[in-house]
Protein backbone atom coordinates (compact mmCIF):
# COMPACT_ATOMS: atom_id res chain seq x y z
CA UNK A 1 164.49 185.18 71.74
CA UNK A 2 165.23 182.53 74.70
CA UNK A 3 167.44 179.64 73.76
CA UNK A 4 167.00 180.27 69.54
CA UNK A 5 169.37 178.26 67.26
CA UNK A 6 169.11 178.87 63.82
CA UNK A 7 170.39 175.67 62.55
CA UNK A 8 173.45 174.50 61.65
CA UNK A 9 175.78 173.76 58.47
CA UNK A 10 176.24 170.19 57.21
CA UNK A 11 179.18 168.86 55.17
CA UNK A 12 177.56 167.95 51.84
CA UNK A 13 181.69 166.99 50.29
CA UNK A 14 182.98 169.68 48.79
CA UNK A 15 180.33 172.27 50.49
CA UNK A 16 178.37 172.74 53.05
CA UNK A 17 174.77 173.31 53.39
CA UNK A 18 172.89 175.22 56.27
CA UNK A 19 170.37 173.18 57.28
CA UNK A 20 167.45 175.43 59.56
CA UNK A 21 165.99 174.24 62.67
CA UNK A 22 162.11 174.07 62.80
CA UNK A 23 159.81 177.27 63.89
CA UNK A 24 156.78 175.71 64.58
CA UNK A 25 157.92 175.74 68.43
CA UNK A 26 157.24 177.77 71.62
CA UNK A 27 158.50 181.19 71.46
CA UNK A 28 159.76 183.97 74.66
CA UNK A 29 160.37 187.30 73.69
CA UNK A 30 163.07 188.91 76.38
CA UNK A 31 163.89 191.91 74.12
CA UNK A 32 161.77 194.77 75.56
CA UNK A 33 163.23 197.08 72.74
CA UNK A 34 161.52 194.27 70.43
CA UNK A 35 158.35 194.68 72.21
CA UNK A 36 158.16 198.80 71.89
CA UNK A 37 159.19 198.37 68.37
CA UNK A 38 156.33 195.89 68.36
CA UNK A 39 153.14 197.81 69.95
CA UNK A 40 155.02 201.50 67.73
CA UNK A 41 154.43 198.82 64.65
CA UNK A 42 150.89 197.49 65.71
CA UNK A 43 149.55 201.24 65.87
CA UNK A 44 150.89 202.54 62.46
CA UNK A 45 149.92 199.59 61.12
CA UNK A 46 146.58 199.72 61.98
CA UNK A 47 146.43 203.51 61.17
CA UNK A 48 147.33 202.97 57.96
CA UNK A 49 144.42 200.34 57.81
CA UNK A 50 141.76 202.80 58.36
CA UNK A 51 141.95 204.47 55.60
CA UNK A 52 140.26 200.72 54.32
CA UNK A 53 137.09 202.62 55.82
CA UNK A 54 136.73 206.24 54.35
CA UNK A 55 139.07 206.08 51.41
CA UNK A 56 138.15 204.08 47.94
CA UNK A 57 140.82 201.85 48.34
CA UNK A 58 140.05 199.64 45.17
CA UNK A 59 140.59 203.19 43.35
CA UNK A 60 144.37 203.32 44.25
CA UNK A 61 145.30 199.78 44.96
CA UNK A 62 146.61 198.79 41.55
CA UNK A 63 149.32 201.92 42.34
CA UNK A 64 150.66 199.94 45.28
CA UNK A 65 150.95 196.95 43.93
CA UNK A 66 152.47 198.47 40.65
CA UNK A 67 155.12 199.89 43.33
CA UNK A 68 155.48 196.75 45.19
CA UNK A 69 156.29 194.92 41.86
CA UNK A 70 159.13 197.81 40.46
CA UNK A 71 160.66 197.88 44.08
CA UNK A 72 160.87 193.98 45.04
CA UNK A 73 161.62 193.44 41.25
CA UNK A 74 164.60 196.22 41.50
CA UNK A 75 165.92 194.08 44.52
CA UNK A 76 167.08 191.32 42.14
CA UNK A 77 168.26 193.97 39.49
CA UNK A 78 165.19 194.41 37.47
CA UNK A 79 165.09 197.91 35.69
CA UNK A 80 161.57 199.19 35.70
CA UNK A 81 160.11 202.29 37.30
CA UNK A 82 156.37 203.71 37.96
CA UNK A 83 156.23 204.95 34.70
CA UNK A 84 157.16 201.83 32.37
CA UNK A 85 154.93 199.65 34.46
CA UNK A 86 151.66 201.23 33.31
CA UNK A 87 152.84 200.92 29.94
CA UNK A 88 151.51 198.58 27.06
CA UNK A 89 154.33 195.87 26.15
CA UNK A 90 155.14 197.50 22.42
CA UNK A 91 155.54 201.14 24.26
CA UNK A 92 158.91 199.34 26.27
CA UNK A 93 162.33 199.55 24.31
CA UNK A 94 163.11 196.11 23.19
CA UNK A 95 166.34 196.37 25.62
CA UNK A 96 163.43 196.56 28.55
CA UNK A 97 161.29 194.12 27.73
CA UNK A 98 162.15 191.25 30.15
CA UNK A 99 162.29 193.46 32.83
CA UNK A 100 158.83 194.78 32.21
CA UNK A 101 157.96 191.36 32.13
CA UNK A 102 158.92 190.40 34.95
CA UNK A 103 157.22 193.15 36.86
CA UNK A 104 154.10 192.84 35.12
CA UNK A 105 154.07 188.92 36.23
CA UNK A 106 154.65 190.38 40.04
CA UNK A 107 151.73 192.48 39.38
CA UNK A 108 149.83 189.30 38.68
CA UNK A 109 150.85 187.36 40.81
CA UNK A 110 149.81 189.67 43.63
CA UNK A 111 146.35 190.12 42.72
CA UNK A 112 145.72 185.93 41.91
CA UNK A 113 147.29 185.36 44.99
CA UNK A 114 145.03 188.19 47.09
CA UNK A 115 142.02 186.12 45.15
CA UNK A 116 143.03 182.56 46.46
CA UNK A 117 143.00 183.55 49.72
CA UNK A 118 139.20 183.40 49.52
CA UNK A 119 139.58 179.89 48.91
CA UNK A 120 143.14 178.65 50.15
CA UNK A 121 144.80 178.87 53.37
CA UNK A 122 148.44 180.59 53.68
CA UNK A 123 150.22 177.56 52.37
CA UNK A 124 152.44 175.96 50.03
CA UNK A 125 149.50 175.13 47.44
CA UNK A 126 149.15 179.19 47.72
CA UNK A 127 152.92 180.03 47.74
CA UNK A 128 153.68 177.95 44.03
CA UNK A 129 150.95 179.17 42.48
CA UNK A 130 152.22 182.57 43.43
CA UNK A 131 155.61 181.52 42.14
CA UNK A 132 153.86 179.88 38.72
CA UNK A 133 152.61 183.43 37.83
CA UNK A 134 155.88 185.30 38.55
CA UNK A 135 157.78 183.01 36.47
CA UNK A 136 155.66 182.32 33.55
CA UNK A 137 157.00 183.23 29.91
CA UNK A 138 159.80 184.93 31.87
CA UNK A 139 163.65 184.66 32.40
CA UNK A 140 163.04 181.86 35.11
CA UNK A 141 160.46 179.75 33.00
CA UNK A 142 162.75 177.08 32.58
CA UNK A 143 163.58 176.91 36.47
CA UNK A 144 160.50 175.03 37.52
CA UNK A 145 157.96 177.98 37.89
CA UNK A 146 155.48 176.55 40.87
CA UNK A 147 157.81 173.72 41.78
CA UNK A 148 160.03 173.35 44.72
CA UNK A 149 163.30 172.43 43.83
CA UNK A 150 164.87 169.13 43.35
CA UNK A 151 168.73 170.19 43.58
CA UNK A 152 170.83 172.22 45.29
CA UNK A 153 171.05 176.39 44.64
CA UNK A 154 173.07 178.96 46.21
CA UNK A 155 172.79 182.53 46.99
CA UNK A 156 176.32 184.82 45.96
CA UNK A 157 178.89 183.78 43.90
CA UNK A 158 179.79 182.51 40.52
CA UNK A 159 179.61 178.85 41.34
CA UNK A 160 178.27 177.01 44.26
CA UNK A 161 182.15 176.90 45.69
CA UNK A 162 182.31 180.55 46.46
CA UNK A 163 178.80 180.67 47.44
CA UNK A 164 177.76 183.46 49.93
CA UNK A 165 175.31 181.24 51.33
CA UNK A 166 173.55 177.55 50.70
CA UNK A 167 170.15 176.58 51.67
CA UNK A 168 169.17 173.43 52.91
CA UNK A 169 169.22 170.23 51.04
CA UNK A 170 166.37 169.71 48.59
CA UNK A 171 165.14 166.65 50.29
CA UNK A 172 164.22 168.15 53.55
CA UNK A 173 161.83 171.12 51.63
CA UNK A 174 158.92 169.18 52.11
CA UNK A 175 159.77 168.69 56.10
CA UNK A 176 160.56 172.28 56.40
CA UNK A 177 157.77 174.11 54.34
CA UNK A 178 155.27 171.92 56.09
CA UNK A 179 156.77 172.93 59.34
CA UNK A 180 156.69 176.93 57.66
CA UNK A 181 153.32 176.30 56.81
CA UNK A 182 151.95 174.78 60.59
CA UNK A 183 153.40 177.91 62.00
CA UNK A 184 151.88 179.89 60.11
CA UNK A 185 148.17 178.69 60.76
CA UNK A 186 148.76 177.68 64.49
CA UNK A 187 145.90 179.88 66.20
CA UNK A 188 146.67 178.62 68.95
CA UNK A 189 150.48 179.95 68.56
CA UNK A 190 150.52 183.26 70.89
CA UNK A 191 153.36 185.22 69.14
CA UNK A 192 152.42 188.66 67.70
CA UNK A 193 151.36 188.17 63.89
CA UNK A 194 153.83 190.75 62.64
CA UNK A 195 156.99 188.66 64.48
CA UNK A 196 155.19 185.65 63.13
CA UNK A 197 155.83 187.23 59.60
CA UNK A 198 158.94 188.60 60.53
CA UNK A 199 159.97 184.70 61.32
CA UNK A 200 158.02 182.96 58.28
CA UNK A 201 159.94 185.50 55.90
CA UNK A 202 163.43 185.02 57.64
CA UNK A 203 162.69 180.91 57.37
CA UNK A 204 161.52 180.98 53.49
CA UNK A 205 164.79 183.03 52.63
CA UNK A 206 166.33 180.40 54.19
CA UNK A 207 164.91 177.28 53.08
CA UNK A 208 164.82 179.25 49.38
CA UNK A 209 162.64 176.58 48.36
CA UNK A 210 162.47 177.76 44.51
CA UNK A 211 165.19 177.68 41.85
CA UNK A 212 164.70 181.50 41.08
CA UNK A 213 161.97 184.00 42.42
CA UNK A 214 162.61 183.02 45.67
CA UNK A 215 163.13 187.02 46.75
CA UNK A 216 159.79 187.94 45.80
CA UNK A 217 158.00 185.35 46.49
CA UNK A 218 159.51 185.52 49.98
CA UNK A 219 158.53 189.29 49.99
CA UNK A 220 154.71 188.80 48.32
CA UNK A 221 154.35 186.49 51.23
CA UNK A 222 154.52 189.38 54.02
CA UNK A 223 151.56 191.00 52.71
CA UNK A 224 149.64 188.08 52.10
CA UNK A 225 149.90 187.05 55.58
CA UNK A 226 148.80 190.16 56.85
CA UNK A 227 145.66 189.79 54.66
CA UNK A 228 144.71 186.28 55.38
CA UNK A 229 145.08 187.71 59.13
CA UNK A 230 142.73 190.34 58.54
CA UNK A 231 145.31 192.67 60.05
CA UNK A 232 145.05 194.34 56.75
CA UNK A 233 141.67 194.38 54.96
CA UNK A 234 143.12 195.68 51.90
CA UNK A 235 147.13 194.78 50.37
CA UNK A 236 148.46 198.23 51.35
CA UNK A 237 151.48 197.57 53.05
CA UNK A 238 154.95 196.47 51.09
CA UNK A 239 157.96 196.34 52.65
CA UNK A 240 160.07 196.14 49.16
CA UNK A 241 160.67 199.68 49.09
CA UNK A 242 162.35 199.63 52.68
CA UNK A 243 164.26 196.72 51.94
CA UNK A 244 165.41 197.96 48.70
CA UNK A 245 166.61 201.46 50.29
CA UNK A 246 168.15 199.42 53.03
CA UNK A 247 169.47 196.30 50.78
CA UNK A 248 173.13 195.50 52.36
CA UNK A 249 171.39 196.06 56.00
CA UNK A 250 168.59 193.48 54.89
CA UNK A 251 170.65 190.72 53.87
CA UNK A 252 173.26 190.84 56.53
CA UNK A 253 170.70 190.93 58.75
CA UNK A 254 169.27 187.98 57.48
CA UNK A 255 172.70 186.10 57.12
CA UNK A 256 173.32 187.42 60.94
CA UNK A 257 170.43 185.10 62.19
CA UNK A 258 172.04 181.89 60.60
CA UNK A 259 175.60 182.92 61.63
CA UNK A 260 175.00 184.19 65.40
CA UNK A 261 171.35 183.29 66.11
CA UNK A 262 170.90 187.03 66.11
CA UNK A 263 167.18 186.83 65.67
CA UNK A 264 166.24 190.14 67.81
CA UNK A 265 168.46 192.04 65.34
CA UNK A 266 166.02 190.93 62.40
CA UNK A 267 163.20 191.33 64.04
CA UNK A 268 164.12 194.88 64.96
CA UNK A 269 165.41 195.96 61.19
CA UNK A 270 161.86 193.98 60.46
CA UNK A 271 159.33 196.13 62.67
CA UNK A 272 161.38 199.41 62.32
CA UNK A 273 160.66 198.86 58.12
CA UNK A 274 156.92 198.19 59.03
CA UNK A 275 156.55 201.66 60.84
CA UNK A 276 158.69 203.38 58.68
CA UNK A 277 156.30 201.68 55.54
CA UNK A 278 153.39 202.45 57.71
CA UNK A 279 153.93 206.25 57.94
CA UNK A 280 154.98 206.79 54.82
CA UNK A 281 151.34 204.77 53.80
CA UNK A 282 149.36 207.13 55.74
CA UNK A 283 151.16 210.55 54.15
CA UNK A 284 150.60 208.40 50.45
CA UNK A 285 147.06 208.45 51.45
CA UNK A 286 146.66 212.11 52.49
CA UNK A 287 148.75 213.29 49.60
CA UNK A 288 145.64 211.57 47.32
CA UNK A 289 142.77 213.28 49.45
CA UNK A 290 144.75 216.17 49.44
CA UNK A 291 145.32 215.66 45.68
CA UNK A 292 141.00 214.85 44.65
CA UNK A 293 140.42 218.16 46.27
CA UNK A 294 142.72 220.17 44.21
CA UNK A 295 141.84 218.45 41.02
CA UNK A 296 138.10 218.47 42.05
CA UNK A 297 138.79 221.90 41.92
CA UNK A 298 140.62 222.77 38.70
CA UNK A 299 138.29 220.72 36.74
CA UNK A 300 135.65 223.06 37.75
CA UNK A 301 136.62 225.51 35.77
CA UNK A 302 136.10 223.34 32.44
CA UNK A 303 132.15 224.03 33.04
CA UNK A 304 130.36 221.61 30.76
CA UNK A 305 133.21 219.34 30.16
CA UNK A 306 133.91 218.81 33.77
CA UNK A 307 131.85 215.63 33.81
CA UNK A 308 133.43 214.26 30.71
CA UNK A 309 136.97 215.36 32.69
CA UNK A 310 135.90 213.90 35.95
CA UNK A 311 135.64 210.15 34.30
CA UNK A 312 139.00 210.91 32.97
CA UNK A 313 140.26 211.30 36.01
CA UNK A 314 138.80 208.03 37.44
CA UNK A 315 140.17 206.22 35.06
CA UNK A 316 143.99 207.87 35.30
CA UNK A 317 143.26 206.93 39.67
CA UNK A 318 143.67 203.29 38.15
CA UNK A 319 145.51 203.78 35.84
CA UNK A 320 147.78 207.18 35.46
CA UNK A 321 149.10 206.57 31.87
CA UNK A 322 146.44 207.72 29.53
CA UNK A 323 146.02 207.97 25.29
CA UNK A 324 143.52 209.97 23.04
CA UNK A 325 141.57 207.06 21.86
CA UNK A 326 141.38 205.71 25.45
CA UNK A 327 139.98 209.60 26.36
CA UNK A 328 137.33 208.39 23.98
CA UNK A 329 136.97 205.99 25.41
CA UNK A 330 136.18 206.08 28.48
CA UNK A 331 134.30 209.64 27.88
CA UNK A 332 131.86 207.67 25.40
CA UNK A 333 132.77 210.59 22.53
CA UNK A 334 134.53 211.47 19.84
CA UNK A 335 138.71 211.75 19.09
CA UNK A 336 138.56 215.16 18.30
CA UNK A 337 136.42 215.76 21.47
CA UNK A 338 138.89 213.87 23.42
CA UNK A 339 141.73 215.56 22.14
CA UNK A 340 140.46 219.11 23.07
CA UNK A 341 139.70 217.65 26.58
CA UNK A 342 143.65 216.59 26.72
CA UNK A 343 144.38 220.03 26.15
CA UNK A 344 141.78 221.07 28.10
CA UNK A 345 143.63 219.04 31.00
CA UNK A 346 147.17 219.66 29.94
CA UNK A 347 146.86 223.49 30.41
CA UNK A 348 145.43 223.05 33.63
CA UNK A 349 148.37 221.46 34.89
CA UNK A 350 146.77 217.92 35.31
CA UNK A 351 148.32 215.48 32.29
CA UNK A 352 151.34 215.83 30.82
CA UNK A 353 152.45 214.85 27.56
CA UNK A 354 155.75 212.18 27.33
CA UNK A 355 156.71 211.12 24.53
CA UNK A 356 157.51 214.03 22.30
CA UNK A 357 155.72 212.42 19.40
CA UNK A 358 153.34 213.88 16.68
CA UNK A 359 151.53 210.26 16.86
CA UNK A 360 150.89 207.91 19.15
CA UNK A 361 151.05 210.79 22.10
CA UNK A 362 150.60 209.26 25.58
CA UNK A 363 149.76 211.66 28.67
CA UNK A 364 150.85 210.97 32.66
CA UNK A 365 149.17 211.91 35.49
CA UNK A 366 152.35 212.72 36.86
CA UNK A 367 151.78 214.30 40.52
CA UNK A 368 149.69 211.45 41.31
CA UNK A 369 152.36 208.99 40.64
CA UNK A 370 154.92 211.03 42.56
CA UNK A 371 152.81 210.48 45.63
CA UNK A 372 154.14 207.10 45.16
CA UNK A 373 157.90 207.82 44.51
């Protein structure tokens, strides 16, 4: 990028702050290496897009966001995986609670936040309401939840002294989230949405407007951009897992930007994670079709239960962690007809029992979530 200062620190007495320099501006890109990285990103993303069309999206979308949530949430040391997250609260250990929590507010603040974009703009109305739900009855409900800050935080170290890093001041949020916010909605802007992203997400890690859930807010953000866009028609893409594999690289990079206005070096770790998340979207996605047929399959041989097995089914597509009573459920008959459909399933290979218990027995529809690990 031509001429790009980050910002610069300011003496605050006994720290100093970094205080970013607007993006709403005119932007070059020089970096042809940015620009191949760029059109590799545009096609995988848009790959991954089509299977919007031919695939039942609404089906398997609560899996990716349930995977968004663990991964973002395991970022800031949150210790929930696939599993846990489809659980009901009084199946967590009491050790786990907050944690599950805490991704189970991610999870809704995802799908409110994918529903106001029918009625708000990408903007900071959007962005604390996002923040309200991921905070709410949680660890950080005391910080503010949907409330910019009024005081100074840090990022790193045990006191704002040895502080890895310090945002801006809190009374320029307003200035600089406005000016976040502008850029953002600028038709008129000609940068490349996905560098526009790239940029917005650098910025809000920067300004770290909250008092806590600034992380995944700043992460929710990337997909909701690409949605209001229309660049994505559904919220398949999440960049948490990438991050998360690639943590160290992904806040040095970030830290690189405000200490050597090394934007290009971002935007590359940036676009390599969205063709790396891309293609690893797309094999998700043929691993399911792949998946339907085979169970399509074995549930054939069940004869006149394969109807009653086939709503099963559905319902473990939504939601993979599965009970007796809810077999009954969702089947319309009996216990004991839903418990000789379990075993029914369970000796075709299809559920399997996990909790070693002679009550209370819960079944997972384990190679289906393993498409997702």
């Amino acid at each position: 990028m031509e001429n790009f200062n980050s910002g610069q620190y300011i003496n605050q007495g006994y720290y100093k702050s970094f205080q970013p320099e607007f993006i709403h501006r005119d932007w070059n890109i020089l970096d042809m290496n940015i620009l191949q990285l760029l059109s590799k990103a545009d096609r995988h993303l848009g790959r991954l897009d089509m299977y919007s069309h031919y695939v039942n999206i609404e089906l398997f979308i609560k899996m990716h966001i349930a995977k968004e949530a663990t991964q973002s949430s395991k970022i800031e040391g949150t210790q929930t995986n696939m599993k846990e997250a489809f659980l009901k609260k009084e199946e967590i250990n009491l050790e786990k609670r907050n944690d599950w929590e805490e991704v189970q507010n991610y999870i809704s603040a995802m799908n409110e936040a994918v529903k106001l974009l029918h009625t708000l703009p990408f903007s900071s109305r959007l962005i604390k309401q996002t923040h309200k739900i991921l905070l709410q009855g949680v660890r950080g409900e005391h910080k503010h939840p949907g409330e910019y800050r009024t005081s100074q935080n840090w990022i790193g170290g045990a006191s704002i002294s040895d502080a890895v890093f310090i945002p801006p001041v809190h009374t320029s949020l307003n200035e600089l989230m406005s000016d976040l916010e502008k850029f953002a909605n600028d038709e008129l802007n000609p940068l490349p949405d996905l560098i526009k992203i790239a940029l917005i997400h650098y910025q809000f890690e920067t300004i770290h407007p909250f008092l806590d859930g600034n992380g995944r807010v700043g992460r929710l953000l990337i997909t909701l951009y690409l949605v209001d866009k229309g660049i994505l028609k559904q919220p398949i893409l999440y960049l948490s897992d990438f991050f998360e594999k690639h943590r160290t690289l992904y806040y040095d990079n970030l830290m690189r930007v405000r200490t050597h206005n090394d934007l290009g070096q971002w935007l590359k770790f940036f676009l390599t994670g969205v063709i790396e998340t891309s293609q690893k979207g797309v094999q998700t996605f043929d691993g399911i079709l792949q998946l339907q047929k085979h169970i399509e399959l074995k549930i054939k041989e069940l004869g006149t239960k394969s109807k009653d097995a086939s709503k099963v089914i559905e319902y473990l597509y939504l939601n993979p962690i599965i009970d007796a009573q809810k077999v009954a459920e969702t089947t319309g008959k009996t216990l004991r007809t839903a418990y000789s459909l379990i075993a029914e399933l369970e000796n075709l290979g299809i559920i399997k029992e996990i909790t070693g218990a002679s009550r209370g027995k819960l079944y997972v529809f384990e190679d289906y979530i393993n498409l997702f690990n």
